[in-house]
N, C-alpha and C. Protein backbone atom coordinates (compact mmCIF):
# COMPACT_ATOMS: atom_id res chain seq x y z
N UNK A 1 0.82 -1.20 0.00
CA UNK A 1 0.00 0.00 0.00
C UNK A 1 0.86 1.25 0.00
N UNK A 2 1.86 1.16 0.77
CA UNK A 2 2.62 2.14 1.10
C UNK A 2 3.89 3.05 -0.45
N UNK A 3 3.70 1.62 -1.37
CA UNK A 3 4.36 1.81 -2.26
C UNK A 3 3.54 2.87 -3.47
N UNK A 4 2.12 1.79 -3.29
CA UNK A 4 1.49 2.54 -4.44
C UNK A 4 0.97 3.66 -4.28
N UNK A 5 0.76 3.95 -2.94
CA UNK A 5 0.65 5.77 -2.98
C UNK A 5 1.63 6.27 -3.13
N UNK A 6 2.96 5.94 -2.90
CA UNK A 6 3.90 6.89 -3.24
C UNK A 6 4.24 7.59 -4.78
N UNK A 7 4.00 6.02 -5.73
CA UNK A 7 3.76 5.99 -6.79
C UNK A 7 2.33 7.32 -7.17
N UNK A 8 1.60 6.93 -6.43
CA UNK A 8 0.19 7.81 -7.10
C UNK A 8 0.64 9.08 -6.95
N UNK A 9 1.41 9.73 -5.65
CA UNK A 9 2.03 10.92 -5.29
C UNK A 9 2.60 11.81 -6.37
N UNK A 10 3.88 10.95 -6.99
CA UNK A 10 4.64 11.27 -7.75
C UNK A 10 3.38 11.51 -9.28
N UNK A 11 2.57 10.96 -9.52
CA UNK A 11 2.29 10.83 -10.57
C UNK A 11 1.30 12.15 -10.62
N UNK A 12 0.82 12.16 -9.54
CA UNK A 12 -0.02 13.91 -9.03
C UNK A 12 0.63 14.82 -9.16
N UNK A 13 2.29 14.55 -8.76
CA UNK A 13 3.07 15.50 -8.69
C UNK A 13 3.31 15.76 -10.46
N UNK A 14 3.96 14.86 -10.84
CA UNK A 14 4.21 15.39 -12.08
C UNK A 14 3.18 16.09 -12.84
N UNK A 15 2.20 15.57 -13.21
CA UNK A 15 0.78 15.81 -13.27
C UNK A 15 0.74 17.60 -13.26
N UNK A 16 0.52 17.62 -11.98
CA UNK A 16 0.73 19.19 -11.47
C UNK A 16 1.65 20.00 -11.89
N UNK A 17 3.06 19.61 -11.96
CA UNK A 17 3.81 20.24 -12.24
C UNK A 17 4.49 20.88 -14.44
N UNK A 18 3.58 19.46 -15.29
CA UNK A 18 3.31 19.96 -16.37
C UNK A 18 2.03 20.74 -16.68
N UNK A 19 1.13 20.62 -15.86
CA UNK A 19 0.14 21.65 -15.54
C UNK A 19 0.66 23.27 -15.22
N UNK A 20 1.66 22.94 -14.92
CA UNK A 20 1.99 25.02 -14.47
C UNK A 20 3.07 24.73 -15.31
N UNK A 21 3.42 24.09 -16.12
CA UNK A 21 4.60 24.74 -17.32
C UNK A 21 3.90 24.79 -18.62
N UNK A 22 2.97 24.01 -18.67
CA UNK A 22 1.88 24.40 -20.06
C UNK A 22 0.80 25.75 -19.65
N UNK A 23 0.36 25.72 -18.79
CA UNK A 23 -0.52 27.06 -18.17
C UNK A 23 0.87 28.61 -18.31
N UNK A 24 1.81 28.10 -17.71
CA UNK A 24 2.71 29.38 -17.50
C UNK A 24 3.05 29.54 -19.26
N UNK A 25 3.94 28.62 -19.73
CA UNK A 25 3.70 28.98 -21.75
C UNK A 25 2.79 29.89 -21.76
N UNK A 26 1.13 29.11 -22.00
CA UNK A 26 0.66 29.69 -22.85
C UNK A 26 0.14 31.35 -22.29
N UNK A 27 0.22 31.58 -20.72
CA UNK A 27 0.05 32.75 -20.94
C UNK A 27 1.38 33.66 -20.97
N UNK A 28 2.47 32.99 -21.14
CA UNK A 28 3.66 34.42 -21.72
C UNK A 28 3.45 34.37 -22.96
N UNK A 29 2.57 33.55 -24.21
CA UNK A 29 2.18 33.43 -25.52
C UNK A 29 1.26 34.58 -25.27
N UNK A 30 0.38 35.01 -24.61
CA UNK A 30 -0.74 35.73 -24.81
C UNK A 30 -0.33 37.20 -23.99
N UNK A 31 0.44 37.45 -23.44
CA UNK A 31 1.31 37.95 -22.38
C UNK A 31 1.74 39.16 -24.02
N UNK A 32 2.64 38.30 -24.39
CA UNK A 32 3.49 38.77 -25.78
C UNK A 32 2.40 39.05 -26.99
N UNK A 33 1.79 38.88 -26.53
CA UNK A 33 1.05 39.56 -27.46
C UNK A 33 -0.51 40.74 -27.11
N UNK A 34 -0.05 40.73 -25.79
CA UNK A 34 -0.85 41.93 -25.58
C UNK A 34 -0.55 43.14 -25.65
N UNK A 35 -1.42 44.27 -25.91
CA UNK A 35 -0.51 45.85 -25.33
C UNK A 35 -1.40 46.57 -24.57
N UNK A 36 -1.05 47.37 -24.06
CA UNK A 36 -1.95 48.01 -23.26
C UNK A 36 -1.69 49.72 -23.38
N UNK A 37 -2.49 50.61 -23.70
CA UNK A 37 -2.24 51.96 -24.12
C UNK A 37 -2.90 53.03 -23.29
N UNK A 38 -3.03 53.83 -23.10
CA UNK A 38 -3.99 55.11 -22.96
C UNK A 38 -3.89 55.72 -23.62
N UNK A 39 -5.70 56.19 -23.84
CA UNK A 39 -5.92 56.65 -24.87
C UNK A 39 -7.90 57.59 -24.40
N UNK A 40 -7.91 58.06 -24.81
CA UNK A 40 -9.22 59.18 -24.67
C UNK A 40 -10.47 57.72 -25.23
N UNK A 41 -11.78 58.40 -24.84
CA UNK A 41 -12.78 57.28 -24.77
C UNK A 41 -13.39 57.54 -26.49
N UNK A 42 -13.08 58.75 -27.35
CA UNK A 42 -13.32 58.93 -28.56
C UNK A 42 -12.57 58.26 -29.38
N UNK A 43 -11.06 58.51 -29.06
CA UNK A 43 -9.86 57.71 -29.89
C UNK A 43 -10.33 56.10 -29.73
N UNK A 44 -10.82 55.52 -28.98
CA UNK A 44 -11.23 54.03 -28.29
C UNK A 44 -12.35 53.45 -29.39
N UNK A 45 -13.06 54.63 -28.96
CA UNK A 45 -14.55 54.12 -30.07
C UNK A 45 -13.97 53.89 -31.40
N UNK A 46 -13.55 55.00 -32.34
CA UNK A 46 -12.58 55.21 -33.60
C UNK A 46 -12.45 53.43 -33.56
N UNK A 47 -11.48 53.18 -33.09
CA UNK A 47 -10.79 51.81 -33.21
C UNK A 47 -11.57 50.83 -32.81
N UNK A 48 -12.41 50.78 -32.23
CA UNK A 48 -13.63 49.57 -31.78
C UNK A 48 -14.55 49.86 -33.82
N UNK A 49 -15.31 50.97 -33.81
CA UNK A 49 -15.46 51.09 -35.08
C UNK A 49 -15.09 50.79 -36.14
N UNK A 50 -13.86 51.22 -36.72
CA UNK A 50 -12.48 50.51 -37.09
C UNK A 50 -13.14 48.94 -37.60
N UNK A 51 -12.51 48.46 -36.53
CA UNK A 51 -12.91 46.53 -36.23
C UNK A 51 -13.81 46.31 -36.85
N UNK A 52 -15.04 46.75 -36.25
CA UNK A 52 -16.24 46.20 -36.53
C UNK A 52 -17.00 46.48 -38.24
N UNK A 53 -16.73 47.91 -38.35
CA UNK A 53 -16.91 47.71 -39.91
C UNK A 53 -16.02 46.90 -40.67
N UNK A 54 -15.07 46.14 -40.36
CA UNK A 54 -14.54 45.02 -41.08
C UNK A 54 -15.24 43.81 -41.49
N UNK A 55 -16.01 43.87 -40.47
CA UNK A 55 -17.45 42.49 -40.61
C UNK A 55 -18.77 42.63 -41.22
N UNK A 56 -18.61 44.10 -41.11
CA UNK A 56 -20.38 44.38 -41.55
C UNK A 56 -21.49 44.28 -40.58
N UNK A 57 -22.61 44.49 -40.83
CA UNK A 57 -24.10 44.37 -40.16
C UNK A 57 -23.99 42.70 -39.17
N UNK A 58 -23.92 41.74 -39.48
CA UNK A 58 -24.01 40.26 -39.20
C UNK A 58 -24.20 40.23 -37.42
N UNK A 59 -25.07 40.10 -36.73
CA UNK A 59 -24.91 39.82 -35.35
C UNK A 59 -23.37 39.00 -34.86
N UNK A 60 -23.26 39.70 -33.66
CA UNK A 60 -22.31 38.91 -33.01
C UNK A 60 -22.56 37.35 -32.65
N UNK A 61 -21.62 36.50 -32.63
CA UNK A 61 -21.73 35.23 -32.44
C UNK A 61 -22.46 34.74 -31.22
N UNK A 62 -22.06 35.85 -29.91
CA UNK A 62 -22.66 36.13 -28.41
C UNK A 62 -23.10 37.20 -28.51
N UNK A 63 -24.22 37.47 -28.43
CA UNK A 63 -25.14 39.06 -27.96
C UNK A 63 -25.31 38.62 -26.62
N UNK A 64 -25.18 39.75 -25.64
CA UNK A 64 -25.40 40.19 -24.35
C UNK A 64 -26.57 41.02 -24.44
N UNK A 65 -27.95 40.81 -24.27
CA UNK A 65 -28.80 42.04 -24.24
C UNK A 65 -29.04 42.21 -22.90
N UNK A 66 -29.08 42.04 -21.84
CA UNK A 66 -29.31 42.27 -20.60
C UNK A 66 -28.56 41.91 -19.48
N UNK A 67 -27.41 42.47 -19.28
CA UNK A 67 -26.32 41.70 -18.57
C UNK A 67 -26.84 41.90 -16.81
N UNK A 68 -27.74 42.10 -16.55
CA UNK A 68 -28.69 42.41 -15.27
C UNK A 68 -27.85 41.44 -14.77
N UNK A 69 -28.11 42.14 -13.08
CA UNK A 69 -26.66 41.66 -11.86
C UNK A 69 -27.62 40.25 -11.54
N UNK A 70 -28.65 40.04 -11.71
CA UNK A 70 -28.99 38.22 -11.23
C UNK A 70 -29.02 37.65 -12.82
N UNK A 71 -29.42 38.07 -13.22
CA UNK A 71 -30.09 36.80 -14.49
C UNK A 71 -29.51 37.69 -16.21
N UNK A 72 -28.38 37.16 -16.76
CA UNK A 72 -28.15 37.95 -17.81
C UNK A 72 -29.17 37.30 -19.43
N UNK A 73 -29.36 37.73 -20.22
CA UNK A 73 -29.85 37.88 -21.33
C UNK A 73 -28.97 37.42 -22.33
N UNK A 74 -28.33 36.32 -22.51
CA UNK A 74 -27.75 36.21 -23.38
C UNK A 74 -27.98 35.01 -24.72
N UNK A 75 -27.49 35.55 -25.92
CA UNK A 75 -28.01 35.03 -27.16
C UNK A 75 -27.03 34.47 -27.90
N UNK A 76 -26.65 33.09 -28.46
CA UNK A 76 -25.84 32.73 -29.13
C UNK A 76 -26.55 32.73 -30.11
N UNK A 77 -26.05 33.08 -31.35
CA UNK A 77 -26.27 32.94 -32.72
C UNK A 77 -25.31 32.14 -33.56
N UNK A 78 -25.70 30.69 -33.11
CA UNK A 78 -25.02 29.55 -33.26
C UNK A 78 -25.41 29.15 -35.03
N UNK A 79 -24.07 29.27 -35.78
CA UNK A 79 -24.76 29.29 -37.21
C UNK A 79 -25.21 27.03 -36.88
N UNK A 80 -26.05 26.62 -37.84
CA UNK A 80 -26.34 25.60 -38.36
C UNK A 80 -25.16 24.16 -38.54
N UNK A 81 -25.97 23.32 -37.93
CA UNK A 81 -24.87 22.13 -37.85
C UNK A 81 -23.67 21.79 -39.34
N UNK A 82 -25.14 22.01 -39.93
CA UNK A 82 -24.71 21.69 -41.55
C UNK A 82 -23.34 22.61 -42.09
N UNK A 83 -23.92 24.01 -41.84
CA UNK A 83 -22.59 24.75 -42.11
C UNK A 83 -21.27 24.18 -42.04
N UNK A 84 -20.58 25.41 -43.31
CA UNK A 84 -18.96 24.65 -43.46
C UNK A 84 -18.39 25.07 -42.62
N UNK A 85 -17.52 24.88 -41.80
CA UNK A 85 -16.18 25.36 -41.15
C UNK A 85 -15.49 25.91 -41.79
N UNK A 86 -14.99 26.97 -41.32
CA UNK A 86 -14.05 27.98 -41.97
C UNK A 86 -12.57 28.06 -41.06
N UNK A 87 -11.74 28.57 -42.14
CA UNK A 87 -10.78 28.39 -41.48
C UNK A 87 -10.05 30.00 -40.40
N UNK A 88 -10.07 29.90 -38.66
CA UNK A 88 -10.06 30.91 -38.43
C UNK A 88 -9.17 30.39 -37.32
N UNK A 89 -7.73 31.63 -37.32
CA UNK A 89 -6.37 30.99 -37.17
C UNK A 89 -6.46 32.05 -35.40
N UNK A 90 -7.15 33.13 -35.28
CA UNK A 90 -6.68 34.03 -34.22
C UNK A 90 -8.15 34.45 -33.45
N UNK A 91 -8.10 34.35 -31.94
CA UNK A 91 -9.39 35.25 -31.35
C UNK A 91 -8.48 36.59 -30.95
N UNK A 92 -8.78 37.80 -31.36
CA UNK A 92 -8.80 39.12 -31.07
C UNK A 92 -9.56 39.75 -30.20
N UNK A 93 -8.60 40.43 -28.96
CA UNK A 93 -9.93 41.01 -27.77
C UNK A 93 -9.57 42.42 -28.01
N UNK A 94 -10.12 43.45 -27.77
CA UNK A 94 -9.87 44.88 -27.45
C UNK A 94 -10.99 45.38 -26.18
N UNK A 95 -10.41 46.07 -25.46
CA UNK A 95 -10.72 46.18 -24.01
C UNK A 95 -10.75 47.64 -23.68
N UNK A 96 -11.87 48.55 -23.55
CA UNK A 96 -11.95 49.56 -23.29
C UNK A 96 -12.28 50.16 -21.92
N UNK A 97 -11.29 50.62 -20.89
CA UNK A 97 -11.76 50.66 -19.52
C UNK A 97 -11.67 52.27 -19.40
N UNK A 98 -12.86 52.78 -19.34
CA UNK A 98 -13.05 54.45 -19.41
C UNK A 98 -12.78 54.70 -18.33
N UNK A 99 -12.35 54.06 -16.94
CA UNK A 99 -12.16 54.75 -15.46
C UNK A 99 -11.12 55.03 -15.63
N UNK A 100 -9.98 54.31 -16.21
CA UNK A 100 -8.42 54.20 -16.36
C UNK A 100 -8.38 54.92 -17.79
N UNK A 101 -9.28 54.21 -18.21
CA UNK A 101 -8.42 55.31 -20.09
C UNK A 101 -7.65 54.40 -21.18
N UNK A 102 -8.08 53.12 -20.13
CA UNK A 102 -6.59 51.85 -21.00
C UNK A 102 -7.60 50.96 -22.18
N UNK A 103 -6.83 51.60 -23.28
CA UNK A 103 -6.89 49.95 -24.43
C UNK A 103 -6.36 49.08 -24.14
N UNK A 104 -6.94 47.89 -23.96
CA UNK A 104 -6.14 46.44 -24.06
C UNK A 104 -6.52 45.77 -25.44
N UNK A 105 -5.35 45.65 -26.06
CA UNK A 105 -5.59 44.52 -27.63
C UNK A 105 -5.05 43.56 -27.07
N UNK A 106 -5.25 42.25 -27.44
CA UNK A 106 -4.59 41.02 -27.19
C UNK A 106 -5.18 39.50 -28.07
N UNK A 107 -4.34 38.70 -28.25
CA UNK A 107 -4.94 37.94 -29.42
C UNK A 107 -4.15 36.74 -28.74
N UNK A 108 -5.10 35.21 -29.64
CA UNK A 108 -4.56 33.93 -28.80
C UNK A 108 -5.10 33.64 -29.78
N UNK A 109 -4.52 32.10 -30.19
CA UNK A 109 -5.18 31.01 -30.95
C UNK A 109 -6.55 30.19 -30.51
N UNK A 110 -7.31 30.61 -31.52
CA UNK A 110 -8.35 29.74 -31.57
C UNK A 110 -8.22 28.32 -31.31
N UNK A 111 -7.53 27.75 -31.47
CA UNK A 111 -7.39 26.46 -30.96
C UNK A 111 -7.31 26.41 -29.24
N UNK A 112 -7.21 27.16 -28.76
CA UNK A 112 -6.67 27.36 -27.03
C UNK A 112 -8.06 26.99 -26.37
N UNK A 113 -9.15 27.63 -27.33
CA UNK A 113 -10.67 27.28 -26.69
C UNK A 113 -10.30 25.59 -26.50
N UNK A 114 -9.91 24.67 -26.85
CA UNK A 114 -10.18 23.34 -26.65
C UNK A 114 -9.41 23.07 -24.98
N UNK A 115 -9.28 23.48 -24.87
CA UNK A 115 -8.47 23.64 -23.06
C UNK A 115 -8.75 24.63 -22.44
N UNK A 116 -10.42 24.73 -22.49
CA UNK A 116 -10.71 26.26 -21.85
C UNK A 116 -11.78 25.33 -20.67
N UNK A 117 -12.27 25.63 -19.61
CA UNK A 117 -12.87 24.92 -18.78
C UNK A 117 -14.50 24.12 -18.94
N UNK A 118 -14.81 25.53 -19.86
CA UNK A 118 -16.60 24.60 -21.04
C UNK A 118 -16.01 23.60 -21.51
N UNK A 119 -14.85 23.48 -22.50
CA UNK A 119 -14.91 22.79 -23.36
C UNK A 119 -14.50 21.32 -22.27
N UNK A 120 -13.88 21.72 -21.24
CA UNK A 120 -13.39 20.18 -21.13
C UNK A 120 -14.71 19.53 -19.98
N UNK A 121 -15.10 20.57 -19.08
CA UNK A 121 -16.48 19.75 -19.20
C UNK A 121 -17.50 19.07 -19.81
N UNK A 122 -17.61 19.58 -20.51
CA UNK A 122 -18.60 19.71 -21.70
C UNK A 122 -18.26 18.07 -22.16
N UNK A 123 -16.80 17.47 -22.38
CA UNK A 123 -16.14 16.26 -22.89
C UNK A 123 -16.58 15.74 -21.62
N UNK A 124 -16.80 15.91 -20.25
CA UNK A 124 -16.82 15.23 -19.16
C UNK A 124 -18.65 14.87 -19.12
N UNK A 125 -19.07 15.49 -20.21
CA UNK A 125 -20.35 15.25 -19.66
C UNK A 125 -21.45 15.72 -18.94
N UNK A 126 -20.84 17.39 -19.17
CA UNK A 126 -21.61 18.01 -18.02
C UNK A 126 -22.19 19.00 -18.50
N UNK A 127 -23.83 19.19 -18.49
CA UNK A 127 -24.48 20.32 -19.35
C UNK A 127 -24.28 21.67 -19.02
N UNK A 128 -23.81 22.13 -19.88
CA UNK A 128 -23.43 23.48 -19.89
C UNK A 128 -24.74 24.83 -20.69
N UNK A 129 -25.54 24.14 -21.18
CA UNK A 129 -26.97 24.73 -21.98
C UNK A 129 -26.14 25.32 -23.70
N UNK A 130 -26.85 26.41 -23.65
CA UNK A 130 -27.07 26.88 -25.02
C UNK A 130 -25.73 27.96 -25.09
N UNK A 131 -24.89 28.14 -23.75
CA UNK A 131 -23.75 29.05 -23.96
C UNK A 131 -22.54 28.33 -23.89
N UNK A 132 -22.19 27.29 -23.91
CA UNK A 132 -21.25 27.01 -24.57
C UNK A 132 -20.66 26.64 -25.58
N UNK A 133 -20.07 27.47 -26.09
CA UNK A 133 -18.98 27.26 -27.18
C UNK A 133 -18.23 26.35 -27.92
N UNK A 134 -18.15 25.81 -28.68
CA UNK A 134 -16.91 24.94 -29.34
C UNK A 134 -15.83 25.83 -30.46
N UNK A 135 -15.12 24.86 -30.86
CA UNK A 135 -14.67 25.50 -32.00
C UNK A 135 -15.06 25.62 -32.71
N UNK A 136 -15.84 24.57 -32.90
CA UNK A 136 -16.80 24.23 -34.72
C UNK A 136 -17.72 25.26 -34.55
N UNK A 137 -18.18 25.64 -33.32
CA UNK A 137 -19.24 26.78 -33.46
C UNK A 137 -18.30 27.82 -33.89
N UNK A 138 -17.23 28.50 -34.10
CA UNK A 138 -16.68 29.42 -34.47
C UNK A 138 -15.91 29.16 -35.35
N UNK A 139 -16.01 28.20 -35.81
CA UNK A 139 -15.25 27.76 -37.21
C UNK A 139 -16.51 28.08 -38.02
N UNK A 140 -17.48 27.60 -37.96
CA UNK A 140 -19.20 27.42 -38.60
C UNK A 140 -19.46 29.12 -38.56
N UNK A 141 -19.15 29.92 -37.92
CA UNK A 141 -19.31 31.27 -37.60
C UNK A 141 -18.58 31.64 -38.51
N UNK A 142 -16.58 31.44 -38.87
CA UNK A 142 -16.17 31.87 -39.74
C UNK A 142 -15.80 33.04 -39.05
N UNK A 143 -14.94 33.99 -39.60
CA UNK A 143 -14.21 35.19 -39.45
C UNK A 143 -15.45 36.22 -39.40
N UNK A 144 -15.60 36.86 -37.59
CA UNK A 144 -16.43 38.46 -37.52
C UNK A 144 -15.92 38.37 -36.18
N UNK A 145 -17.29 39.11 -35.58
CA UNK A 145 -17.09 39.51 -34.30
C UNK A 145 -18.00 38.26 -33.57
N UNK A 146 -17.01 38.15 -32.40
CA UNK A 146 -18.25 37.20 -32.05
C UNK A 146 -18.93 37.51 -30.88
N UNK A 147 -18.40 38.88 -30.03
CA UNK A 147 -18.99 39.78 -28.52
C UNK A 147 -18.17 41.26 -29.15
N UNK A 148 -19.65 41.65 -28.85
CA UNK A 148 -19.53 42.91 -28.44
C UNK A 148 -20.36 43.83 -27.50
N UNK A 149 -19.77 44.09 -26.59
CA UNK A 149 -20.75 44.21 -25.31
C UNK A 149 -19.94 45.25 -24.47
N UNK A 150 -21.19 46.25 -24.20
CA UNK A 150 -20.76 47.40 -23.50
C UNK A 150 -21.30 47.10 -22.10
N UNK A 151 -20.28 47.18 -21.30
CA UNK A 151 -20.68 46.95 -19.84
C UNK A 151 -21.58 48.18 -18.93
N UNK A 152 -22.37 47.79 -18.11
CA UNK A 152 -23.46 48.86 -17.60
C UNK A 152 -22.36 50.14 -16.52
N UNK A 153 -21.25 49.42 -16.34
CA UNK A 153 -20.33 50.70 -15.92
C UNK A 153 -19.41 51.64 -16.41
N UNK A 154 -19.82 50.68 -17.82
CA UNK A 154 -18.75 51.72 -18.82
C UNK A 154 -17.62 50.81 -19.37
N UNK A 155 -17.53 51.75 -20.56
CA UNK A 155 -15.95 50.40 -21.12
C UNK A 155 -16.70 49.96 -22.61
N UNK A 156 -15.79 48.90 -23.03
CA UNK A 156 -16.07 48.10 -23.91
C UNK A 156 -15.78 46.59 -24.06
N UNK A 157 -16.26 45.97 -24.91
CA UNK A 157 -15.48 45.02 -24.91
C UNK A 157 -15.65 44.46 -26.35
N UNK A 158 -14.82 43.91 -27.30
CA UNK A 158 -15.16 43.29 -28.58
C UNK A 158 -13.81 42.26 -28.90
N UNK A 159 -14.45 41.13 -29.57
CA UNK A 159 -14.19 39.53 -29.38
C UNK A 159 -13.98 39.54 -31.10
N UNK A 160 -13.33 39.25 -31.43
CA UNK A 160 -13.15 38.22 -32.91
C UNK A 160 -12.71 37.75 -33.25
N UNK A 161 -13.06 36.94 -34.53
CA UNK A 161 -11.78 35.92 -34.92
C UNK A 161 -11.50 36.11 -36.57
N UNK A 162 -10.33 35.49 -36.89
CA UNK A 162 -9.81 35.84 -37.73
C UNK A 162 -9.27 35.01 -38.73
């Protein structure tokens, strides 16, 4: 007995310990590719604008219509099973915090959603409803925006892929 927990120990341990060297990677990957600026809340919009006329009219992939502090309102506009997958290599965030004044841009591979905590539940079996995400749902979505959502204290926020 005494052996095979030691064994199980070590195997937790290691376990754990490629757990914080793959977690620590990927966020100096996302780390390096963030920036963070100040900038006036007009110059902000400009560049949120910017973005978004790149996509056109098309709803976001996630609409937020009622982000109310108990029960939020939210809408996936999950394109059709049938749909093709497209090929979309980057998620793009931009982050508008009007108390501070700070742009945050920052971008990560779409592939990273597959090691995000929905997705690996979701493999475990565990209902998550109508808001969680896959890839194929944003492959099937194809290159836009997929959130854009102004918070009730101010700010911004807009999501896409690429």
């Amino acid at each position: 007995m005494r052996r095979s927990l030691r064994i199980a120990l070590w195997i937790i341990g290691i376990g754990l310990a490629l757990a914080l060297i793959i977690g620590g990677g990927a966020a100096m990957v996302v780390w390096r590719q963030t920036t963070i600026t100040q900038t006036q809340a007009s110059d902000a919009n400009k560049e949120f604008e910017r973005v978004r006329a790149q996509f056109g009219a098309r709803p976001p992939l996630v609409e937020i219509r009622d982000p109310g502090p108990i029960m939020m309102d939210v809408r996936v506009h999950r394109p059709a099973e049938s749909a093709p997958r497209q090929s979309v290599q980057f998620f793009n965030v931009l982050v508008f915090d009007g108390r501070t004044k700070k742009l945050v841009r920052s971008r990560a591979p779409v592939w990273w959603m597959n090691f995000s905590a929905e997705s690996l539940l979701a493999r475990l079996g565990v209902p998550l409803g109508n808001l969680a995400l896959t890839v194929a749902d944003v492959e099937r979505y194809g290159p836009g925006v997929v959130l854009d959502f102004v918070p009730p204290a101010g700010g911004r926020v807009l999501a896409w892929v690429q």
